[in-house]
PDB file of N, CA and C in Angstrom:
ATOM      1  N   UNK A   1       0.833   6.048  -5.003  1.00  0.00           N
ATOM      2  CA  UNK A   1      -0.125   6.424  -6.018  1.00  0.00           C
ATOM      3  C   UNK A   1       0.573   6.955  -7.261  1.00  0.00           C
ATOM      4  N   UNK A   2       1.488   7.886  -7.114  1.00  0.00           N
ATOM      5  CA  UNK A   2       2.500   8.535  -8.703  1.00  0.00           C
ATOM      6  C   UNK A   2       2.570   7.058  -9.261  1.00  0.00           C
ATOM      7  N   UNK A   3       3.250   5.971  -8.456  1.00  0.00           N
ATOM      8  CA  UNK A   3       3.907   4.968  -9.523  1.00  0.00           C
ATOM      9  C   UNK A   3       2.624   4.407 -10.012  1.00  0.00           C
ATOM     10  N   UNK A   4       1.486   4.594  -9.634  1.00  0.00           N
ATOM     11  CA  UNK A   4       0.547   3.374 -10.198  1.00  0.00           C
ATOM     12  C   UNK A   4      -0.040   4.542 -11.157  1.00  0.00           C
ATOM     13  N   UNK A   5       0.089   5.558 -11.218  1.00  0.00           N
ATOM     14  CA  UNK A   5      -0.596   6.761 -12.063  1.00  0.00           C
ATOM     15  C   UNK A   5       0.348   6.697 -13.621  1.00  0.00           C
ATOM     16  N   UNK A   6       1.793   5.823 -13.526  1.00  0.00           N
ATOM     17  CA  UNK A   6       2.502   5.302 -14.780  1.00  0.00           C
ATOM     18  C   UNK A   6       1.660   4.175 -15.794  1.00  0.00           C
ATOM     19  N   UNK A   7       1.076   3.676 -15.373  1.00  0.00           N
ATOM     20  CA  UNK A   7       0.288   2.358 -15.514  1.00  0.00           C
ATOM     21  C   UNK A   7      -1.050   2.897 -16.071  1.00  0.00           C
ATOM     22  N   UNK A   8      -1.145   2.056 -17.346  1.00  0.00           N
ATOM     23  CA  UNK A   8      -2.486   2.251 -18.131  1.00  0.00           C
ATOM     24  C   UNK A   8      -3.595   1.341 -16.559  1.00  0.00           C
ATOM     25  N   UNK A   9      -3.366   0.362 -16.248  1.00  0.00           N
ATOM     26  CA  UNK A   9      -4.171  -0.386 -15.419  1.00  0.00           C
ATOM     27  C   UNK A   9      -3.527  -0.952 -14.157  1.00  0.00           C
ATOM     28  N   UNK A  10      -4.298  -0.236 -12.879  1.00  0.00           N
ATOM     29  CA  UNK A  10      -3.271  -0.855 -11.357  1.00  0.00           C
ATOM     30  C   UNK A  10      -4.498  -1.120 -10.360  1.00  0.00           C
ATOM     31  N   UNK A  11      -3.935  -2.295 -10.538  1.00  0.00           N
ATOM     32  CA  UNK A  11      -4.771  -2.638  -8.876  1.00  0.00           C
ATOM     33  C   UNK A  11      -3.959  -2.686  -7.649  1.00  0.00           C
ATOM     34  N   UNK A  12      -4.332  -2.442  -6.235  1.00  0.00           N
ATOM     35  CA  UNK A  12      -3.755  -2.332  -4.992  1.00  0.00           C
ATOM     36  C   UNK A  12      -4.610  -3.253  -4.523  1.00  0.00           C
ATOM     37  N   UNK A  13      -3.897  -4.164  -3.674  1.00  0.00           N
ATOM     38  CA  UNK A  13      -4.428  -4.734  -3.100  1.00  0.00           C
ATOM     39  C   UNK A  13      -3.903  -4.816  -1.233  1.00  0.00           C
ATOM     40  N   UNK A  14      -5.056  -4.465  -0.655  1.00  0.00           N
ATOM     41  CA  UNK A  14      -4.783  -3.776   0.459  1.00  0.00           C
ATOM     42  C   UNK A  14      -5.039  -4.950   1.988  1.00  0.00           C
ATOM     43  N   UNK A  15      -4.092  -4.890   3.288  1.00  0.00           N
ATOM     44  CA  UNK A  15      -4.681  -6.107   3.840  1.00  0.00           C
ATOM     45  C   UNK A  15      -5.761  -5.346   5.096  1.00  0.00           C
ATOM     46  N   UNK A  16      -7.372  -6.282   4.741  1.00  0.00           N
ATOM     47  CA  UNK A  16      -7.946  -5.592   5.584  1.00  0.00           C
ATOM     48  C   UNK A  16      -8.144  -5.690   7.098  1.00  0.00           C
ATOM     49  N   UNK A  17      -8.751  -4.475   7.272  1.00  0.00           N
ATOM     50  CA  UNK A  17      -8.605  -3.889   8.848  1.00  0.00           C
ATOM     51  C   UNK A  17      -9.692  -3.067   9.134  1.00  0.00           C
ATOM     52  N   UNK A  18     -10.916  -3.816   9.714  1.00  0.00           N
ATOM     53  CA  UNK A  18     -12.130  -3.550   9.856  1.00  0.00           C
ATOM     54  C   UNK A  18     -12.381  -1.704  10.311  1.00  0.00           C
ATOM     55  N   UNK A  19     -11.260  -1.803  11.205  1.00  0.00           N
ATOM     56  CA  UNK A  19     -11.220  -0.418  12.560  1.00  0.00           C
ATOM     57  C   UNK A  19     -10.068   0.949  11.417  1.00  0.00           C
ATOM     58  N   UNK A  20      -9.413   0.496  10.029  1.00  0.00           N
ATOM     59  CA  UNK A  20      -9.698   1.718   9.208  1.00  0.00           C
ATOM     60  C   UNK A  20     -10.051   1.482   7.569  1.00  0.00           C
ATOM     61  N   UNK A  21     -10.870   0.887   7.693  1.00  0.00           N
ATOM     62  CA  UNK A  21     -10.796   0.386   6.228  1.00  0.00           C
ATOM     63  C   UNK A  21     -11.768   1.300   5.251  1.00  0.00           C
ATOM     64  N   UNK A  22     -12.817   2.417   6.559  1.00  0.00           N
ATOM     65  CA  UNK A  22     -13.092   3.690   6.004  1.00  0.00           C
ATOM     66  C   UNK A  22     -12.356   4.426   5.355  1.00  0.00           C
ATOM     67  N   UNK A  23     -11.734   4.758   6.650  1.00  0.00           N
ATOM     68  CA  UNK A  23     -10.628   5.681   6.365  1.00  0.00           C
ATOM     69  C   UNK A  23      -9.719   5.633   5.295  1.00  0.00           C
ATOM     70  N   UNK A  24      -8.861   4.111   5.255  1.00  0.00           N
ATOM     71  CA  UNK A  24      -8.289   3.672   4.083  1.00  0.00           C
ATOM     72  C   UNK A  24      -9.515   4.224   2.204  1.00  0.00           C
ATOM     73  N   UNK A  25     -10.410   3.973   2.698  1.00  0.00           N
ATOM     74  CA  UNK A  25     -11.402   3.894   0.991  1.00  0.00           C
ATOM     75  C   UNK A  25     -11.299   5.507   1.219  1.00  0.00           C
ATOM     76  N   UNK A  26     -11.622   6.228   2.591  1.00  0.00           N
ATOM     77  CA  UNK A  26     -11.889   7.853   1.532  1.00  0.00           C
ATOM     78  C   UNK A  26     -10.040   7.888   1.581  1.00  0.00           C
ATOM     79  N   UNK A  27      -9.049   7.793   2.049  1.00  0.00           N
ATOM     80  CA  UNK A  27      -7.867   8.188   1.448  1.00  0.00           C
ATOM     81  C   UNK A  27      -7.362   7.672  -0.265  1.00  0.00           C
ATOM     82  N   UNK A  28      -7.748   6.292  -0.367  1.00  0.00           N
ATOM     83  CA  UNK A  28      -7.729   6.065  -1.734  1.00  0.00           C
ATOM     84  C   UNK A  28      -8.786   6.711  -2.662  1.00  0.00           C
ATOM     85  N   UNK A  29      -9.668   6.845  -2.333  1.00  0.00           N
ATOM     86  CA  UNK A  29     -10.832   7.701  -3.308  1.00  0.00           C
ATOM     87  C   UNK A  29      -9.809   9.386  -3.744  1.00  0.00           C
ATOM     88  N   UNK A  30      -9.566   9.776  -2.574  1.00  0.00           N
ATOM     89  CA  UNK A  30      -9.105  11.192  -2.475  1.00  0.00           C
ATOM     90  C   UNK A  30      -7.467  11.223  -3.842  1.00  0.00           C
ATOM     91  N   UNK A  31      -6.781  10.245  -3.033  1.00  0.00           N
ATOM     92  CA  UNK A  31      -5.485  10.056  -4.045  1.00  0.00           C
ATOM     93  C   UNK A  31      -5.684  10.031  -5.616  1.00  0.00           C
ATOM     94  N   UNK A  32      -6.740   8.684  -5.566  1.00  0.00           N
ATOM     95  CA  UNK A  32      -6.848   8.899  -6.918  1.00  0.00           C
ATOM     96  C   UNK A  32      -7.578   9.834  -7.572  1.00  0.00           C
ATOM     97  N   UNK A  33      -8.617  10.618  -6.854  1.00  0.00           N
ATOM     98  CA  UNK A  33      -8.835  11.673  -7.726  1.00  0.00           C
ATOM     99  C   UNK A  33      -7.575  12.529  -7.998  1.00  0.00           C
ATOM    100  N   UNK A  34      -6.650  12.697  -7.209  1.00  0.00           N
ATOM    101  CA  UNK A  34      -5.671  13.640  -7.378  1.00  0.00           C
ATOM    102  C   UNK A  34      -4.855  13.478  -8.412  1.00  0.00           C
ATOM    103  N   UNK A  35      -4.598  12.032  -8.472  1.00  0.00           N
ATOM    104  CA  UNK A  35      -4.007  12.047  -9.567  1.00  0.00           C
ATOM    105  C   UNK A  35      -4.086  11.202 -11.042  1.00  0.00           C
ATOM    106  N   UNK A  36      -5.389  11.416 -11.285  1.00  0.00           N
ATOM    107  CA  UNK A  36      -6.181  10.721 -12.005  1.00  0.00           C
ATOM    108  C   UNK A  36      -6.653   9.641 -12.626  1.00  0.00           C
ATOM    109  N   UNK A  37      -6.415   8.769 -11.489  1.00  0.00           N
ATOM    110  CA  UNK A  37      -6.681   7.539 -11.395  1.00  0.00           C
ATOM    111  C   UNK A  37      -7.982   6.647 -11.427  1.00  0.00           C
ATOM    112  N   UNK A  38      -9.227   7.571 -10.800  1.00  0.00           N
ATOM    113  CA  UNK A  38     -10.298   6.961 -10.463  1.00  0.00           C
ATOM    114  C   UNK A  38     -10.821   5.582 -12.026  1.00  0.00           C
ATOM    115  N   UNK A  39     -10.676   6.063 -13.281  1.00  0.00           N
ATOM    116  CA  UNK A  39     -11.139   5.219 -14.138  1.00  0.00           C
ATOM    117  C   UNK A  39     -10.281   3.894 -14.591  1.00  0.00           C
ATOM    118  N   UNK A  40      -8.662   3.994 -13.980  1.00  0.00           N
ATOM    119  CA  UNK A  40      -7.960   2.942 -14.179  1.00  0.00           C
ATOM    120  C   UNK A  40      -7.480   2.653 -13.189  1.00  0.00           C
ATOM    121  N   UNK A  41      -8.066   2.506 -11.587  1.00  0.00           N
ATOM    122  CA  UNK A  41      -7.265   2.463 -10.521  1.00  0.00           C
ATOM    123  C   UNK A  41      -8.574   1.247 -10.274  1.00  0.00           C
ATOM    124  N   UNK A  42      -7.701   0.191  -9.568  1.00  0.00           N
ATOM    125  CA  UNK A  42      -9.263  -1.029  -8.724  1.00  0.00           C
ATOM    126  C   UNK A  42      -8.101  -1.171  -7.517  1.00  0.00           C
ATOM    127  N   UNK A  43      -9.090  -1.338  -6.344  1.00  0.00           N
ATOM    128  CA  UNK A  43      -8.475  -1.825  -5.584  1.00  0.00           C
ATOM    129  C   UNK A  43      -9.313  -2.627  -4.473  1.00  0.00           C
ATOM    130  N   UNK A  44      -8.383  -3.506  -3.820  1.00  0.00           N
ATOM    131  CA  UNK A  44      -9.495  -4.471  -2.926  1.00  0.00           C
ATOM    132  C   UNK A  44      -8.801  -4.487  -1.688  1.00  0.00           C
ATOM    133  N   UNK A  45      -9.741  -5.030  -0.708  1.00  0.00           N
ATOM    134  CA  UNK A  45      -9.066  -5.032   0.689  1.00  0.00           C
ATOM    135  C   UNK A  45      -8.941  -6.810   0.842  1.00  0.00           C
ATOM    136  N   UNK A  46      -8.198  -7.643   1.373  1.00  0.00           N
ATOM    137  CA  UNK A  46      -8.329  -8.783   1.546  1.00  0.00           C
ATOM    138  C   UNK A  46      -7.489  -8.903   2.582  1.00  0.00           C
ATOM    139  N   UNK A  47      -8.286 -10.311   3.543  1.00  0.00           N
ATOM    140  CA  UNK A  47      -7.357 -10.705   4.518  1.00  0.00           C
ATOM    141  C   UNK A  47      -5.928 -11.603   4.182  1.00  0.00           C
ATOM    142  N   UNK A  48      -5.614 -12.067   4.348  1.00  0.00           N
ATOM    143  CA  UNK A  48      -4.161 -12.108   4.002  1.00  0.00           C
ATOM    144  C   UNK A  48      -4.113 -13.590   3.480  1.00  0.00           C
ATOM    145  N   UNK A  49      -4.771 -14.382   4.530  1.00  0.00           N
ATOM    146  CA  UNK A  49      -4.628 -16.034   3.685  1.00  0.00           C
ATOM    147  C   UNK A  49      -5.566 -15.899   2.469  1.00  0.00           C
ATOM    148  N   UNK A  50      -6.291 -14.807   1.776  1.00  0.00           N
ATOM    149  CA  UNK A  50      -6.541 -14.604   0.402  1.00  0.00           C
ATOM    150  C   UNK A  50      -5.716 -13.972  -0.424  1.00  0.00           C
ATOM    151  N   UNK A  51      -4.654 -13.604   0.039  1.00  0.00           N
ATOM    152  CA  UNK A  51      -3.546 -12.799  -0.751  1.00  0.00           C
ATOM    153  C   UNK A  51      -2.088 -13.205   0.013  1.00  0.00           C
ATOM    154  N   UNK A  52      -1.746 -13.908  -0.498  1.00  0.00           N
ATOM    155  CA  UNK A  52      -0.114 -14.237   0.247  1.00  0.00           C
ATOM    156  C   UNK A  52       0.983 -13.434   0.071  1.00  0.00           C
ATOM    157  N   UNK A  53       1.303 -12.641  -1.427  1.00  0.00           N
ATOM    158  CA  UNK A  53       1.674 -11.710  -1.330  1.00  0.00           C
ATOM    159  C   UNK A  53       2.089 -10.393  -0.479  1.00  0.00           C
ATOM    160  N   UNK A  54       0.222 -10.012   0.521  1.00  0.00           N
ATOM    161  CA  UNK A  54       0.654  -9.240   1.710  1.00  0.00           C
ATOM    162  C   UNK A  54       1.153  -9.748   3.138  1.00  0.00           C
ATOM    163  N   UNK A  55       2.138 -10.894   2.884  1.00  0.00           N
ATOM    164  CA  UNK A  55       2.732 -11.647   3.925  1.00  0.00           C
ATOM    165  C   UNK A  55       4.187 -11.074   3.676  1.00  0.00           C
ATOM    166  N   UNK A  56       4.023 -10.843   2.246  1.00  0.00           N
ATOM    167  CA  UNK A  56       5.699  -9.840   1.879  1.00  0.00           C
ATOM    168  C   UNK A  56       6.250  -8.280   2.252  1.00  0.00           C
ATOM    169  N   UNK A  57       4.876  -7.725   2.077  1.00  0.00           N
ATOM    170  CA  UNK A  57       4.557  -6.641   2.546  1.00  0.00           C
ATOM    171  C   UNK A  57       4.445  -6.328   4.213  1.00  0.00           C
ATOM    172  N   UNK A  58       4.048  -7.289   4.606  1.00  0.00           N
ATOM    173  CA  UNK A  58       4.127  -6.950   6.372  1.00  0.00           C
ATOM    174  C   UNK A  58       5.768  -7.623   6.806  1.00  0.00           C
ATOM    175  N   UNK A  59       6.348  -8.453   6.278  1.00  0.00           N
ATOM    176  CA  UNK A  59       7.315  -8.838   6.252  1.00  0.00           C
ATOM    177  C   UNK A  59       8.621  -7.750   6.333  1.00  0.00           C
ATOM    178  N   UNK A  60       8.565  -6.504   5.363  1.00  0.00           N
ATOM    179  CA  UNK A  60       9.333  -5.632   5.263  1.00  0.00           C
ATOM    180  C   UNK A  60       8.995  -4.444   6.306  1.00  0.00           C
ATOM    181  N   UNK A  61       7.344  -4.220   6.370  1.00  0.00           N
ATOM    182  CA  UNK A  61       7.030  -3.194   6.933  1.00  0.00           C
ATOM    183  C   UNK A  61       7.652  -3.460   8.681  1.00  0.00           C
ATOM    184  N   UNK A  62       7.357  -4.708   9.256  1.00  0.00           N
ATOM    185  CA  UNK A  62       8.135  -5.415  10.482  1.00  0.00           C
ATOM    186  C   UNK A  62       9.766  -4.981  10.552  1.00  0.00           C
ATOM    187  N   UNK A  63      10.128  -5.497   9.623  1.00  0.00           N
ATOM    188  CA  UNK A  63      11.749  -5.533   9.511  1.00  0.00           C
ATOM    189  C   UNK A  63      11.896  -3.652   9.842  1.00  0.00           C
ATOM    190  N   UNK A  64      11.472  -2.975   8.803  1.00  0.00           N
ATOM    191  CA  UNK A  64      12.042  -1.524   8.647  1.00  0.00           C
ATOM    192  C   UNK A  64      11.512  -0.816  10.160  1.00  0.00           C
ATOM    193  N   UNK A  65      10.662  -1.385  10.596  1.00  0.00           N
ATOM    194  CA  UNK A  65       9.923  -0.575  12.291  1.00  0.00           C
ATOM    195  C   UNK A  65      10.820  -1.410  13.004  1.00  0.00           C
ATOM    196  N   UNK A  66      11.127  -2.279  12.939  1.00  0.00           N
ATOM    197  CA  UNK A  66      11.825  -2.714  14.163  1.00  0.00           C
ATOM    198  C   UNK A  66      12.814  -2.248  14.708  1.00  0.00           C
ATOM    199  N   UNK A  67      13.771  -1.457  13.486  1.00  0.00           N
ATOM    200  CA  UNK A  67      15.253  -0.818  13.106  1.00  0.00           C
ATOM    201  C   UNK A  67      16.271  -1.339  13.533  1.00  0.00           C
ATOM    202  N   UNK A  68      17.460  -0.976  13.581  1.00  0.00           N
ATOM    203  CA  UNK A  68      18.667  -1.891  13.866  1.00  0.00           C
ATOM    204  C   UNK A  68      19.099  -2.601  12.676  1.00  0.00           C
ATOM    205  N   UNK A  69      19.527  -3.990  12.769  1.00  0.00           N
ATOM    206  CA  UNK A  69      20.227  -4.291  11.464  1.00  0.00           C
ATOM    207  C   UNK A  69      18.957  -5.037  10.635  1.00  0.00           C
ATOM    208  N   UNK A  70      17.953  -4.822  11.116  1.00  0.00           N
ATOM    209  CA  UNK A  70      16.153  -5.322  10.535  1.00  0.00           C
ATOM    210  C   UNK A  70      16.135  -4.493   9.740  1.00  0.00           C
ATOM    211  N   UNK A  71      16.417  -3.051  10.279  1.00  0.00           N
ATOM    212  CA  UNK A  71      15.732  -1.979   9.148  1.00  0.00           C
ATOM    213  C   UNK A  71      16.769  -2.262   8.145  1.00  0.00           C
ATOM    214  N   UNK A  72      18.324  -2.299   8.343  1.00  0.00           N
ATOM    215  CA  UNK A  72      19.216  -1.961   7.119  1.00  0.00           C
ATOM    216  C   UNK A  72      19.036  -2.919   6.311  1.00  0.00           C
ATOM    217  N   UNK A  73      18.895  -4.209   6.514  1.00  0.00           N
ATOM    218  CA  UNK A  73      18.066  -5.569   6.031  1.00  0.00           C
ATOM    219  C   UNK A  73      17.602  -5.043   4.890  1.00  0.00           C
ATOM    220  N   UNK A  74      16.071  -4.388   5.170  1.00  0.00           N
ATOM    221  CA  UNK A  74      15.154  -4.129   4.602  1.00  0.00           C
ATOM    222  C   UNK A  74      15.519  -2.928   3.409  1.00  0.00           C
ATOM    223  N   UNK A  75      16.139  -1.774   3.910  1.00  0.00           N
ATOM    224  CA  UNK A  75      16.368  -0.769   3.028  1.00  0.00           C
ATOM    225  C   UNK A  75      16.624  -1.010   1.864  1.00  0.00           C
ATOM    226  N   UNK A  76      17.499  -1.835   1.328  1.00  0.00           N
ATOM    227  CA  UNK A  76      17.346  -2.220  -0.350  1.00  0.00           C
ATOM    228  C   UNK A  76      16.459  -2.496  -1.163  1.00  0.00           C
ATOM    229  N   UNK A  77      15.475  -3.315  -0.328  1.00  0.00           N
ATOM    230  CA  UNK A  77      14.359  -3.020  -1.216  1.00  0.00           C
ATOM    231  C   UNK A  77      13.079  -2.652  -1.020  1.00  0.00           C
ATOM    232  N   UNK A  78      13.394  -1.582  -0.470  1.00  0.00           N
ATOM    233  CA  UNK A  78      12.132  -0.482  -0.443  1.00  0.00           C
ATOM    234  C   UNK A  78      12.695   0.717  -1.147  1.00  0.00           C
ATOM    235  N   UNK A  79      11.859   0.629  -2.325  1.00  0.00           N
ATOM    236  CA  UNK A  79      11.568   1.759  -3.598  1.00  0.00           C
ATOM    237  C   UNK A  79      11.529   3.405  -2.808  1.00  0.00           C
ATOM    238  N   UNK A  80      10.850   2.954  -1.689  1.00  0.00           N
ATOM    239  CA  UNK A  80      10.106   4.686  -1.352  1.00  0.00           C
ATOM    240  C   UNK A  80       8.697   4.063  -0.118  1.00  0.00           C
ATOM    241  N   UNK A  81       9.078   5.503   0.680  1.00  0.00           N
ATOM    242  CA  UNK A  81       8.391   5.642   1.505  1.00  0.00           C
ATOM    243  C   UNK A  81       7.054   6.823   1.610  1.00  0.00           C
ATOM    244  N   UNK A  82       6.379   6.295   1.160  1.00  0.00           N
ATOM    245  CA  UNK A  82       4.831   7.694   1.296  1.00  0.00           C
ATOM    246  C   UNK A  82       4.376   7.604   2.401  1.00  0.00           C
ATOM    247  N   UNK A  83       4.223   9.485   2.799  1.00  0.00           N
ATOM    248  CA  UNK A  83       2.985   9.300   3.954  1.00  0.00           C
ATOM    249  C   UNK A  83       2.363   9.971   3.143  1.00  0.00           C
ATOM    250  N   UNK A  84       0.852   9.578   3.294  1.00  0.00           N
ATOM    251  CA  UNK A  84      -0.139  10.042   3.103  1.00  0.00           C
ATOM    252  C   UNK A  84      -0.897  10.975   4.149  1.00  0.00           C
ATOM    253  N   UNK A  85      -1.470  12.001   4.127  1.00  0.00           N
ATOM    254  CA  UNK A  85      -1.634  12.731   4.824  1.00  0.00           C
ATOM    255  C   UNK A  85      -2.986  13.400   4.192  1.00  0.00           C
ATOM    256  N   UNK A  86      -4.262  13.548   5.154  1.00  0.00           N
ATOM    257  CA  UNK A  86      -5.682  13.785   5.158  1.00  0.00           C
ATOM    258  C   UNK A  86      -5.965  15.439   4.397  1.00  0.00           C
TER     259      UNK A  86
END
């Protein structure tokens, strides 16, 4: 959320998941109020053969959980790791 709070305009685009996709909307609602995002923040949930992109994203998130020479793989290009927390 900080890096997209740089940005006059950010969309997230998120891959969905019926069982938290509540949860996911009040944690993004909450973030961006925090950091004042709500009027330039959009974001959508999509399944994945509508967004190919989050095939890149599970791609790394795989590699870095798996650990071993997957994770060190991966470590270059991951910017940063957030937990978000309720």
């Amino acid at each position: 959320m900080a890096r997209a709070a740089q940005h006059v305009r950010a969309k997230i685009v998120i891959e969905r998941d019926a069982s938290v996709e509540k949860a996911d909307r009040q944690t993004l609602f909450r973030e961006a109020s925090r950091y004042g995002l709500r009027d330039t923040l959009s974001y959508s949930f999509e399944a994945p053969h509508q967004e190919p992109l989050l095939w890149i994203a599970d791609a790394i998130a795989w590699s870095y959980t798996k650990g071993g020479d997957w994770k060190r793989r991966s470590e270059p290009i991951i910017a940063g790791i957030t937990n978000l927390t309720p």
